[in-house]
Protein backbone atom coordinates (compact mmCIF):
# COMPACT_ATOMS: atom_id res chain seq x y z
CA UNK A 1 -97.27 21.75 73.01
CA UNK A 2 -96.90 20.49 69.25
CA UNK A 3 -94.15 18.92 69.19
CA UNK A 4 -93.18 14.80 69.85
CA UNK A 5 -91.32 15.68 73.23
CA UNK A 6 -93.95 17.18 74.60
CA UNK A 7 -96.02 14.53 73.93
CA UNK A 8 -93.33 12.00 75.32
CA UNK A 9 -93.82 14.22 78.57
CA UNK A 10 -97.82 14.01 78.86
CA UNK A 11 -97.41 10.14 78.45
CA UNK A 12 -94.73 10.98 81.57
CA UNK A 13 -97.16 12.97 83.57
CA UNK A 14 -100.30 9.95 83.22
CA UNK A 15 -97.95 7.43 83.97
CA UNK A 16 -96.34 9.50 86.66
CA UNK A 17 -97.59 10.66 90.65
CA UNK A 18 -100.14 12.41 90.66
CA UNK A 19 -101.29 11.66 87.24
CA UNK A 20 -104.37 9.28 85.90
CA UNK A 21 -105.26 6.24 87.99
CA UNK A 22 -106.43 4.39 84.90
CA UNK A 23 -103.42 4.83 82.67
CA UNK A 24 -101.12 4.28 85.68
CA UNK A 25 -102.27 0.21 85.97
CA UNK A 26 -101.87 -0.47 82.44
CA UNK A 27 -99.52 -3.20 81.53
CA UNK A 28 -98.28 -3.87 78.06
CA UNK A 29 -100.79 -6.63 78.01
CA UNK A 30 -103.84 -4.71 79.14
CA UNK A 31 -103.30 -2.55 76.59
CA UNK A 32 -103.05 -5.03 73.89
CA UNK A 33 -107.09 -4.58 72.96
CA UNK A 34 -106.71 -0.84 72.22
CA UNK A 35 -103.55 -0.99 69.92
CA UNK A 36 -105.37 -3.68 67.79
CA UNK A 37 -108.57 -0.89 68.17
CA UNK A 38 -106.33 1.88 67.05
CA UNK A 39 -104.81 -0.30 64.35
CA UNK A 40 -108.09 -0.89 62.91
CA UNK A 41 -109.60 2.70 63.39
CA UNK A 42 -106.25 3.89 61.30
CA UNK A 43 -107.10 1.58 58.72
CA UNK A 44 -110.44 2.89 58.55
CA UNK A 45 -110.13 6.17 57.77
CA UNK A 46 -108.14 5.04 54.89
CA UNK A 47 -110.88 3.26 53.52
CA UNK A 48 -112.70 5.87 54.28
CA UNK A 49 -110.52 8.40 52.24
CA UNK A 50 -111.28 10.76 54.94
CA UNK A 51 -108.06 12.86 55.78
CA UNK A 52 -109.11 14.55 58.66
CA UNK A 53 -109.74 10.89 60.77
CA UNK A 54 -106.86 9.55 59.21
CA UNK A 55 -105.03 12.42 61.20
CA UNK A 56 -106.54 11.71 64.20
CA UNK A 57 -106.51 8.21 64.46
CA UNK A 58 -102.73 8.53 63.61
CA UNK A 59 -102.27 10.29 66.88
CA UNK A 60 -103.96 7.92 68.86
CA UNK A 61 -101.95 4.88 67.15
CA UNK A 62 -98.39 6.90 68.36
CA UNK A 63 -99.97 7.81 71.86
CA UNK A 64 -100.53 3.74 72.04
CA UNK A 65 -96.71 3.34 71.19
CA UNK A 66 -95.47 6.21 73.17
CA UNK A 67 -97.58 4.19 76.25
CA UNK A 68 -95.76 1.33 75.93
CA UNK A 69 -92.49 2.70 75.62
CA UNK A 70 -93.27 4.34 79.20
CA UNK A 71 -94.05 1.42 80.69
CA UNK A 72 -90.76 -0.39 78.95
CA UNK A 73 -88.74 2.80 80.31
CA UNK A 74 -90.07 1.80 83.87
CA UNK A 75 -89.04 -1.68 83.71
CA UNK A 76 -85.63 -0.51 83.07
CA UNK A 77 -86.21 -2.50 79.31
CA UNK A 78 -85.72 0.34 77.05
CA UNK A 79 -87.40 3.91 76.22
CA UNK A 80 -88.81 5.99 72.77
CA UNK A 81 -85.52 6.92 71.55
CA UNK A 82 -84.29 3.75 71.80
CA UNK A 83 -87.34 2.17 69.63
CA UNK A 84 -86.59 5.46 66.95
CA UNK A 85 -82.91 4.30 67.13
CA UNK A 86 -83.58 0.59 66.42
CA UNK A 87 -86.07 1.56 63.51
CA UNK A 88 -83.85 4.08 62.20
CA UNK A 89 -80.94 1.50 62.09
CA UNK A 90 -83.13 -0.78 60.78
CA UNK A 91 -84.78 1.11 58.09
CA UNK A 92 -81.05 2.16 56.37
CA UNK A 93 -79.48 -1.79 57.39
CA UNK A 94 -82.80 -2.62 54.55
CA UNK A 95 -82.00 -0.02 52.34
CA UNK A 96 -78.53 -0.99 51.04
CA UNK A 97 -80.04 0.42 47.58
CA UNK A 98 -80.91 3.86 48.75
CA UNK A 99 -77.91 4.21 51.54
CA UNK A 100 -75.01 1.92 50.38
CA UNK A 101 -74.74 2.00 46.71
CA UNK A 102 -76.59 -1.54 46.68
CA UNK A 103 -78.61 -2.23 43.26
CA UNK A 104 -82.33 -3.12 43.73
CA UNK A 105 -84.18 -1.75 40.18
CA UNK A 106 -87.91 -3.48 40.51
CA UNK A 107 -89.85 -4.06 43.81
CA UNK A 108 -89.26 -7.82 43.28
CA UNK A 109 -85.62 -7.26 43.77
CA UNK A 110 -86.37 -4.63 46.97
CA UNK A 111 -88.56 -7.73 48.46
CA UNK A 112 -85.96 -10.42 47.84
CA UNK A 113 -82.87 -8.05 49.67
CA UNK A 114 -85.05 -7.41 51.94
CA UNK A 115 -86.07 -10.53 53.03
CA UNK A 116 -82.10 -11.92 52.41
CA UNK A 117 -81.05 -9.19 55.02
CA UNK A 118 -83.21 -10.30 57.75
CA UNK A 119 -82.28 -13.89 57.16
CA UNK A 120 -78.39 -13.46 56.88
CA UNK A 121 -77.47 -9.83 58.58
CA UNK A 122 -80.10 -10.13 61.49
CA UNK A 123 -80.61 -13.72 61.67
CA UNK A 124 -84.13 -14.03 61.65
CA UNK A 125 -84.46 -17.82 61.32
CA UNK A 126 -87.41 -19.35 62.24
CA UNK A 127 -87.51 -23.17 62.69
CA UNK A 128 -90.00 -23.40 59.53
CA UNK A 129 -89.56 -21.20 56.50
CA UNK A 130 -93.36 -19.99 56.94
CA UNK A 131 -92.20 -19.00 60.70
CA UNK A 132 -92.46 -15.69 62.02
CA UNK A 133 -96.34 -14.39 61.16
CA UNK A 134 -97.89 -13.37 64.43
CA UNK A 135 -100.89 -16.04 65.40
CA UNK A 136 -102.99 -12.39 66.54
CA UNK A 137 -103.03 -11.30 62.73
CA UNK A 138 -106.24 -11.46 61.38
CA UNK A 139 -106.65 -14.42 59.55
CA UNK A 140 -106.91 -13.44 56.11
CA UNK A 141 -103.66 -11.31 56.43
CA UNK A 142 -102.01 -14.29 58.45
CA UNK A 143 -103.41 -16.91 55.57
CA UNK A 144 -101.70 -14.39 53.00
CA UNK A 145 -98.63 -14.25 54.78
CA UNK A 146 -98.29 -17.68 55.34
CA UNK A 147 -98.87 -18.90 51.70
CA UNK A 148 -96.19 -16.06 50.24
CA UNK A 149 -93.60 -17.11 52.24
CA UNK A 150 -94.58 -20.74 50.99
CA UNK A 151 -94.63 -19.46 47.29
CA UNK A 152 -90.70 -17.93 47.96
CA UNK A 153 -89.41 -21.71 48.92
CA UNK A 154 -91.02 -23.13 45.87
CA UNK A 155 -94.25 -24.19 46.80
CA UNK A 156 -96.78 -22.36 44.94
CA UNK A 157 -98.96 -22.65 41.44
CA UNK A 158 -97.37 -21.91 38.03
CA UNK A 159 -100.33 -19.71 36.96
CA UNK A 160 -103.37 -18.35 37.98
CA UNK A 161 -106.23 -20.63 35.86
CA UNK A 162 -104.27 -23.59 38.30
CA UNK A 163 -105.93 -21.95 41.51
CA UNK A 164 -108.76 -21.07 39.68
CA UNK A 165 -109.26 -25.12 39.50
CA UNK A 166 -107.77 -25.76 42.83
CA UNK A 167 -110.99 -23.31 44.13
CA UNK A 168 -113.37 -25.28 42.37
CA UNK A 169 -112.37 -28.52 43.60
CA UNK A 170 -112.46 -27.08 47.38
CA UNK A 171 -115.70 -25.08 46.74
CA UNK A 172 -116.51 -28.73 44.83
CA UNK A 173 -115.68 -30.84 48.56
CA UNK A 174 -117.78 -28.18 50.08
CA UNK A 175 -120.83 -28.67 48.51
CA UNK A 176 -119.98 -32.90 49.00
CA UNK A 177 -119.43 -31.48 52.73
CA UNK A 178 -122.85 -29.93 53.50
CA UNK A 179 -124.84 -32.47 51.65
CA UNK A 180 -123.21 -34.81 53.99
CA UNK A 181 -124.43 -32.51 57.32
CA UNK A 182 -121.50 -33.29 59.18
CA UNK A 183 -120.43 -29.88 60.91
CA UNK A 184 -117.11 -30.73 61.86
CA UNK A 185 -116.10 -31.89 57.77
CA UNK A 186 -118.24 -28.21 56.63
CA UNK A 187 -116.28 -26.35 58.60
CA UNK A 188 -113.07 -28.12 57.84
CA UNK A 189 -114.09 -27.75 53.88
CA UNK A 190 -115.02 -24.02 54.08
CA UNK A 191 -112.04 -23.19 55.56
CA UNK A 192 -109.95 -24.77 52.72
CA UNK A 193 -111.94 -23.08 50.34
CA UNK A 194 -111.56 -19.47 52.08
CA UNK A 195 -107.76 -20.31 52.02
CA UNK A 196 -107.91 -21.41 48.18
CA UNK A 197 -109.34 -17.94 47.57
CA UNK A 198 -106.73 -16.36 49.65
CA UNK A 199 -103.88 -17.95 47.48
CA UNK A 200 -106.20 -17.09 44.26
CA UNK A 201 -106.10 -12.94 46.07
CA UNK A 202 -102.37 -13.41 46.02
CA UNK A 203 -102.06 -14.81 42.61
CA UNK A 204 -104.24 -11.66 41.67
CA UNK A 205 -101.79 -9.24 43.67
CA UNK A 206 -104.95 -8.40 45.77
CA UNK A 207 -104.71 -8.24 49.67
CA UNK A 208 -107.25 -10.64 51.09
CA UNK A 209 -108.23 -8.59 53.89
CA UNK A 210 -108.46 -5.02 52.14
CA UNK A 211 -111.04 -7.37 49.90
CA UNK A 212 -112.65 -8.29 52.56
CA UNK A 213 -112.52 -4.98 54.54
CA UNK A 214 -114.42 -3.06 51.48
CA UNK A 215 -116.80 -5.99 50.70
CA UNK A 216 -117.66 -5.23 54.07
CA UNK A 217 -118.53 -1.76 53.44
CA UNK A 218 -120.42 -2.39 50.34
CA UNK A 219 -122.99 -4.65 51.96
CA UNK A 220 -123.29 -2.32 55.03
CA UNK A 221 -123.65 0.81 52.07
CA UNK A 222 -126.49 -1.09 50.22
CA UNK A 223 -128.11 -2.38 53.18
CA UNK A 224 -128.78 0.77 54.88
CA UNK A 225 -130.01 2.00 51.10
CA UNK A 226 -131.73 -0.74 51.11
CA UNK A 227 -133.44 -0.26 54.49
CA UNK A 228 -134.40 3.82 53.59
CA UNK A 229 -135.85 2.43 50.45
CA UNK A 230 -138.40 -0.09 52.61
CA UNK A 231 -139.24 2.84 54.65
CA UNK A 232 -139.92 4.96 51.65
CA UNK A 233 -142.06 1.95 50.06
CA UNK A 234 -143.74 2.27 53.60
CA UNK A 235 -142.33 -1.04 54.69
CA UNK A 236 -139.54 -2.57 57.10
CA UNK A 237 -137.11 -4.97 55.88
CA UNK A 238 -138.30 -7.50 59.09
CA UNK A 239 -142.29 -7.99 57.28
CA UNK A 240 -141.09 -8.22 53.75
CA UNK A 241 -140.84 -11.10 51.34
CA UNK A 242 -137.81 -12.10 50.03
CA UNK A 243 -138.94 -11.27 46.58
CA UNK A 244 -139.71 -7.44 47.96
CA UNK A 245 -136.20 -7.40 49.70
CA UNK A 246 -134.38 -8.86 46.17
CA UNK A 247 -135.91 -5.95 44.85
CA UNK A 248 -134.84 -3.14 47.08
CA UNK A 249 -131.55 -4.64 46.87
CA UNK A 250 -130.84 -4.32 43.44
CA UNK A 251 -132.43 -1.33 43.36
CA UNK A 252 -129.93 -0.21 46.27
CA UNK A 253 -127.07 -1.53 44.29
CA UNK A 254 -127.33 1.10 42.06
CA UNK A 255 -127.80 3.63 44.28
CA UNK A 256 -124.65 3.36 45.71
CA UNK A 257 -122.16 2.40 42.74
């Protein structure tokens, strides 16, 4: 039962009479919630460093695509072999350096025939030259996206102490912006700020939402330290001063470097 047709013909047998009630109703966009849950659970584990869960959430990331191939292959649209033949064809069409004798030295030059081959051999034109980034990726990823593709026509910084400056004039409006009170020109501010930073992350060749993902993880870490160490003080974090909680939390933030 180990093998990837097998597992094409469980996916048959849900889908199929006689098999589960739940899985036989799903529609490509029902299932839309659990591939971004999957997506996220993969990405997880990676964080995580933990092997074993990476494993597993794998698997349930390829039963999501093997589900919606089955319900393509119903519709008469197409079927799993057909989406390994496309990304097979695809994979070698990018790879003129490794399968045609093409000449791509530095991972600049990889990213630049890359992005020439989808533009010229596969004609993926968009109507705007920041086009094409899906509106349901996060938006940190999507801000990243967005401002690279930007940076390849032209419009970008020249170095990074530039965006340094260009984050403390928005973090500078900000401030103006919440001494003013009006919500509408606070929000509008901190988002211009977040999206300095995110051009600052790129600038810095550091993915804004991995940043984000493990700053994440750090505050949960040294909160929950910092919640066993009010116990152990024979407090709660809810009836302490903030004085009392400033120091549990530094004291937590070395517990957990």
């Amino acid at each position: 039962m180990s093998n990837f047709p097998s597992l094409v013909k469980i996916m048959e047998r849900l889908r199929g009479e006689g098999g589960c009630e739940w899985d036989r109703t799903q529609t490509h966009a029902s299932l839309r919630q659990y591939l971004l849950e999957e997506v996220h659970e993969v990405v997880d584990a990676i964080s995580r460093k933990n092997a074993e869960q990476l494993r597993e959430e794998l698997g349930d990331l390829l039963f999501q695509i093997l589900f919606h191939a089955q319900i393509a292959r119903e519709n008469g649209d197409f079927d799993i072999t057909d989406v390994i033949d496309s990304i097979s064809e695809k994979m070698v069409r990018r790879h003129p350096h490794v399968f045609a004798g093409a000449s791509a030295t530095t991972p600049e030059a990889v990213s630049h025939q890359w992005e020439h081959i989808k533009k010229t051999v596969e004609n993926r034109n968009h109507s705007s030259i920041i086009g094409g980034v899906p509106r349901s990726f996060p938006s940190l990823l999507r801000a990243a996206k967005v401002t690279k593709k930007a940076a390849r026509a032209g419009f970008d910084w020249e170095n990074t102490g530039q965006v340094m400056k260009k984050v403390e004039e928005e973090m500078e409006e900000l401030v103006n912006a919440v001494s003013e009170g009006d919500p509408e020109n606070m929000e509008h501010e901190l988002g211009d700020t977040i999206f300095a930073l995110v051009n600052l992350a790129r600038f810095l060749n550091i993915n804004p939402e991995v940043a984000m993902i493990s700053a994440n993880e750090r505050f949960e870490r040294r909160f929950e330290a910092m919640e066993k160490i009010a116990m152990e003080s024979g407090c709660s974090i809810e009836n302490s001063d903030l004085s009392t909680l400033d120091r549990f939390w530094e004291k937590a933030k070395k517990m957990t470097k």
